[in-house]
C-alpha atoms as a PDB file:
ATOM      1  CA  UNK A   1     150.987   2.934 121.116  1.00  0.00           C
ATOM      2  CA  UNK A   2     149.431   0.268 123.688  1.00  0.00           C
ATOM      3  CA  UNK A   3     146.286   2.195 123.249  1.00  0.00           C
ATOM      4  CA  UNK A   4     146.098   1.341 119.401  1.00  0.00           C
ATOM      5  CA  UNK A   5     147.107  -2.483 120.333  1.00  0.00           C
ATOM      6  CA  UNK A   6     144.147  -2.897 122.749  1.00  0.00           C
ATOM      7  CA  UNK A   7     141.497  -0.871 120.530  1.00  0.00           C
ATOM      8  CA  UNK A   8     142.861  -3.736 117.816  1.00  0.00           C
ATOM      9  CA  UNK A   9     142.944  -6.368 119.938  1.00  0.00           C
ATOM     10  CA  UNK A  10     139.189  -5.137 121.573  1.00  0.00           C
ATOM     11  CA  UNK A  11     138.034  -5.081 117.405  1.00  0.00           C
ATOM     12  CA  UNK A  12     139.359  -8.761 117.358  1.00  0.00           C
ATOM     13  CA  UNK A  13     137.563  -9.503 120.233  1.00  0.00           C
ATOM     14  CA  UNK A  14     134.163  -7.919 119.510  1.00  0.00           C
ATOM     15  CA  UNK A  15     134.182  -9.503 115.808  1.00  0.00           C
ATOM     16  CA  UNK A  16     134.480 -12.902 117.494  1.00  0.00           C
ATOM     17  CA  UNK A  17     131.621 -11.901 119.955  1.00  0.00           C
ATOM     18  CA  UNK A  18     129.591 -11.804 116.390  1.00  0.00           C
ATOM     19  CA  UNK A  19     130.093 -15.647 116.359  1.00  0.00           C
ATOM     20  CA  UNK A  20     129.521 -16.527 119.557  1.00  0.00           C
ATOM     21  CA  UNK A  21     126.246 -14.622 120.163  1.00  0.00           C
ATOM     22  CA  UNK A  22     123.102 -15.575 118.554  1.00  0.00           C
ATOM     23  CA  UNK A  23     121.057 -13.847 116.517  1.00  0.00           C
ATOM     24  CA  UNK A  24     123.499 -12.290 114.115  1.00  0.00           C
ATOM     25  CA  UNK A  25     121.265 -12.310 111.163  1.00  0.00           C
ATOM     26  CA  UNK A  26     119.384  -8.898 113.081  1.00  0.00           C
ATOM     27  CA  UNK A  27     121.937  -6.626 113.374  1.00  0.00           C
ATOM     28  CA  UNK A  28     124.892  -5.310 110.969  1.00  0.00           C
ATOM     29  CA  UNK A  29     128.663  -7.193 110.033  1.00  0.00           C
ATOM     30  CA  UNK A  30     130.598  -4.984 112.055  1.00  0.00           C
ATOM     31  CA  UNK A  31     128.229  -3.572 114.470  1.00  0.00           C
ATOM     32  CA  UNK A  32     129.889  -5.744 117.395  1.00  0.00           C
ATOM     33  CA  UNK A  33     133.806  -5.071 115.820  1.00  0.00           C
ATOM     34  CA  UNK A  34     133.170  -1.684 116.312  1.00  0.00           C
ATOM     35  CA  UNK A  35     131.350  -1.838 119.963  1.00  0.00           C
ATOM     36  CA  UNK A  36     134.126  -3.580 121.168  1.00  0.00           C
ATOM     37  CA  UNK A  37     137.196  -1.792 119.901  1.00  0.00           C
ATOM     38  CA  UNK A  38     135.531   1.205 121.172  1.00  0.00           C
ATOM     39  CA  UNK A  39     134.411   0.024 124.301  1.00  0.00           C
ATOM     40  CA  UNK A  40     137.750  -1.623 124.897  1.00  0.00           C
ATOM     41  CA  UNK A  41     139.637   1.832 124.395  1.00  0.00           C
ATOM     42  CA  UNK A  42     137.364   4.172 126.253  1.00  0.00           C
ATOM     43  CA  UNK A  43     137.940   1.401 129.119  1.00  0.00           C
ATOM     44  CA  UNK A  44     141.724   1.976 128.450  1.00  0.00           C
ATOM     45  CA  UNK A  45     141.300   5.298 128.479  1.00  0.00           C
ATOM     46  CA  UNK A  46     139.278   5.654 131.704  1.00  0.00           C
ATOM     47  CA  UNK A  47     141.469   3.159 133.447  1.00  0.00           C
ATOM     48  CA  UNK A  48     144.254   5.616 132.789  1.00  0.00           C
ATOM     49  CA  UNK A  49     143.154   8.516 133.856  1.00  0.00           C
ATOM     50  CA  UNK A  50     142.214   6.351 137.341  1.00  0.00           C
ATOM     51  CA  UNK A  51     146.017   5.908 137.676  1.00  0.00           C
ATOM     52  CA  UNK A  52     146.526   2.469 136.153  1.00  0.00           C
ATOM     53  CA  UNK A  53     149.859   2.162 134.341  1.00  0.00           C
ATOM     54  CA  UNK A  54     149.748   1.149 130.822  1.00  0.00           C
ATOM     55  CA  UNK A  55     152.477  -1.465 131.627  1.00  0.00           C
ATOM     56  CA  UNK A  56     150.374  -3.179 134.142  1.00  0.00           C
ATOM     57  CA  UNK A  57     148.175  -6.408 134.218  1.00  0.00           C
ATOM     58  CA  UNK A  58     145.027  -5.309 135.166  1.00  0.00           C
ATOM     59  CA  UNK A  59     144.310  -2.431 132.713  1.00  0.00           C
ATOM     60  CA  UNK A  60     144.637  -5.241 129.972  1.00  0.00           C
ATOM     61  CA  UNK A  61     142.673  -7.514 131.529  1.00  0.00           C
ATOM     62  CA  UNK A  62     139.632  -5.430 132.710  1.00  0.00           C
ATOM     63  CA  UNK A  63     139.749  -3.533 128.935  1.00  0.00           C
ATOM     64  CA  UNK A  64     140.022  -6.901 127.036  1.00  0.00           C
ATOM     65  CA  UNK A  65     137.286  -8.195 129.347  1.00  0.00           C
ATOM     66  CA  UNK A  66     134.823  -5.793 129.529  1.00  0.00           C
ATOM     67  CA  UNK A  67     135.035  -4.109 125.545  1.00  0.00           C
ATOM     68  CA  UNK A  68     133.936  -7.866 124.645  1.00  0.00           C
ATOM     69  CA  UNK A  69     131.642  -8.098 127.761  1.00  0.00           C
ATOM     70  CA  UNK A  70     129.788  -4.625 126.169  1.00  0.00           C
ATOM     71  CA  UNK A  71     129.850  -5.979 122.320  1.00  0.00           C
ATOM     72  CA  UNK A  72     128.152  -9.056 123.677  1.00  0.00           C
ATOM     73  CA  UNK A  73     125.369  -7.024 125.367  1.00  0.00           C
ATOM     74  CA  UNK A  74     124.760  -4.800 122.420  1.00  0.00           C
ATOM     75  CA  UNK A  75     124.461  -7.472 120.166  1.00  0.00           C
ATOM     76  CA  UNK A  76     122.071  -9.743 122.720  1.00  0.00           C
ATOM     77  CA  UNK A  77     119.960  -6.126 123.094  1.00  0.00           C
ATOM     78  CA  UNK A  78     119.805  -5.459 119.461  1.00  0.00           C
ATOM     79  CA  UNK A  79     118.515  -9.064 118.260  1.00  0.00           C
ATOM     80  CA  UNK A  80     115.870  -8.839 121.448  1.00  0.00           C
ATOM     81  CA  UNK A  81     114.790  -5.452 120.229  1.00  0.00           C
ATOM     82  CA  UNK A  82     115.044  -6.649 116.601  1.00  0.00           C
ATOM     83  CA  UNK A  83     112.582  -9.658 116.944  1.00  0.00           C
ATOM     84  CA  UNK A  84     110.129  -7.771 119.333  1.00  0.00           C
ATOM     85  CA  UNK A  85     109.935  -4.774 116.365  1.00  0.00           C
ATOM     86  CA  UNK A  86     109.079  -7.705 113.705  1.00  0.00           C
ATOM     87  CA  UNK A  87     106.709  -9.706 115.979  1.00  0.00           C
ATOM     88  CA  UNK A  88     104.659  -6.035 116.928  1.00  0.00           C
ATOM     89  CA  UNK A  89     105.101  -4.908 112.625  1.00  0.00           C
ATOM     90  CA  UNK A  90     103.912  -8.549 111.501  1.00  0.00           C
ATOM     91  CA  UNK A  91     101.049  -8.118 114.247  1.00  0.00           C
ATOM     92  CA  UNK A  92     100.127  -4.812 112.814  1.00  0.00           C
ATOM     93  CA  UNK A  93     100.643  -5.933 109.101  1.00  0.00           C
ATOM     94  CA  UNK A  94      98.001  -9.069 110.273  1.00  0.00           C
ATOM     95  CA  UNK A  95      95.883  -7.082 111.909  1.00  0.00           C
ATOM     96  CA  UNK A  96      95.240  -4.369 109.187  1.00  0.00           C
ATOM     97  CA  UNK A  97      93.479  -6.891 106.977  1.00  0.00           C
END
C-alpha cells in the first residue's frame, strides 16, 4: 500500500516539477508526472530490496527526493535537446534555399 502512496505522491511531485522547470512548451503535459511517479517507485522499490523498511524515514525521503530530482532532469534534457533539433532543422530549412 505505501508503495501506491509514494508512486502518487512522486506523480504529484513530478507534475509540479512541470512548473518549476523551464521550457515546458517542448515537451508533453504529463511527460514529467509520469517520470516522476515512476522514478519515485522504482527508487522505492530498489530501496527495499537494499533492506530499508517501508516504515522508515529515509526510504521516503530519498524516493520523494530523487523521483522529482529525475523528472527535473528529463524535462531540462528534453527542452535542451528540443531547441538544439529546431535551431539545426531551421538551419537546414535556411540553408536549402
Amino acid at each position: 500500500m505505501e508503495l501506491l502512496f509514494v508512486t502518487i505522491i512522486g506523480a504529484a511531485l513530478g507534475l509540479a516539477v512541470r512548473y518549476i522547470v523551464p521550457g515546458r512548451d517542448t515537451h508533453g503535459l504529463l511527460v514529467t508526472m509520469v517520470v516522476g511517479a515512476a522514478a519515485t517507485a522504482a527508487t522505492w522499490v530498489l530501496l527495499l530490496w537494499l533492506g530499508f523498511t517501508f516504515d522508515g524515514g529515509w526510504i521516503w525521503v530519498l524516493s520523494l527526493v530523487i523521483g522529482p530530482l529525475v523528472a527535473a532532469g528529463i524535462a531540462w534534457m528534453l527542452h535542451r535537446r528540443r531547441a538544439d533539433a529546431d535551431a539545426a532543422l531551421l538551419q537546414r530549412l535556411v540553408g536549402a534555399r
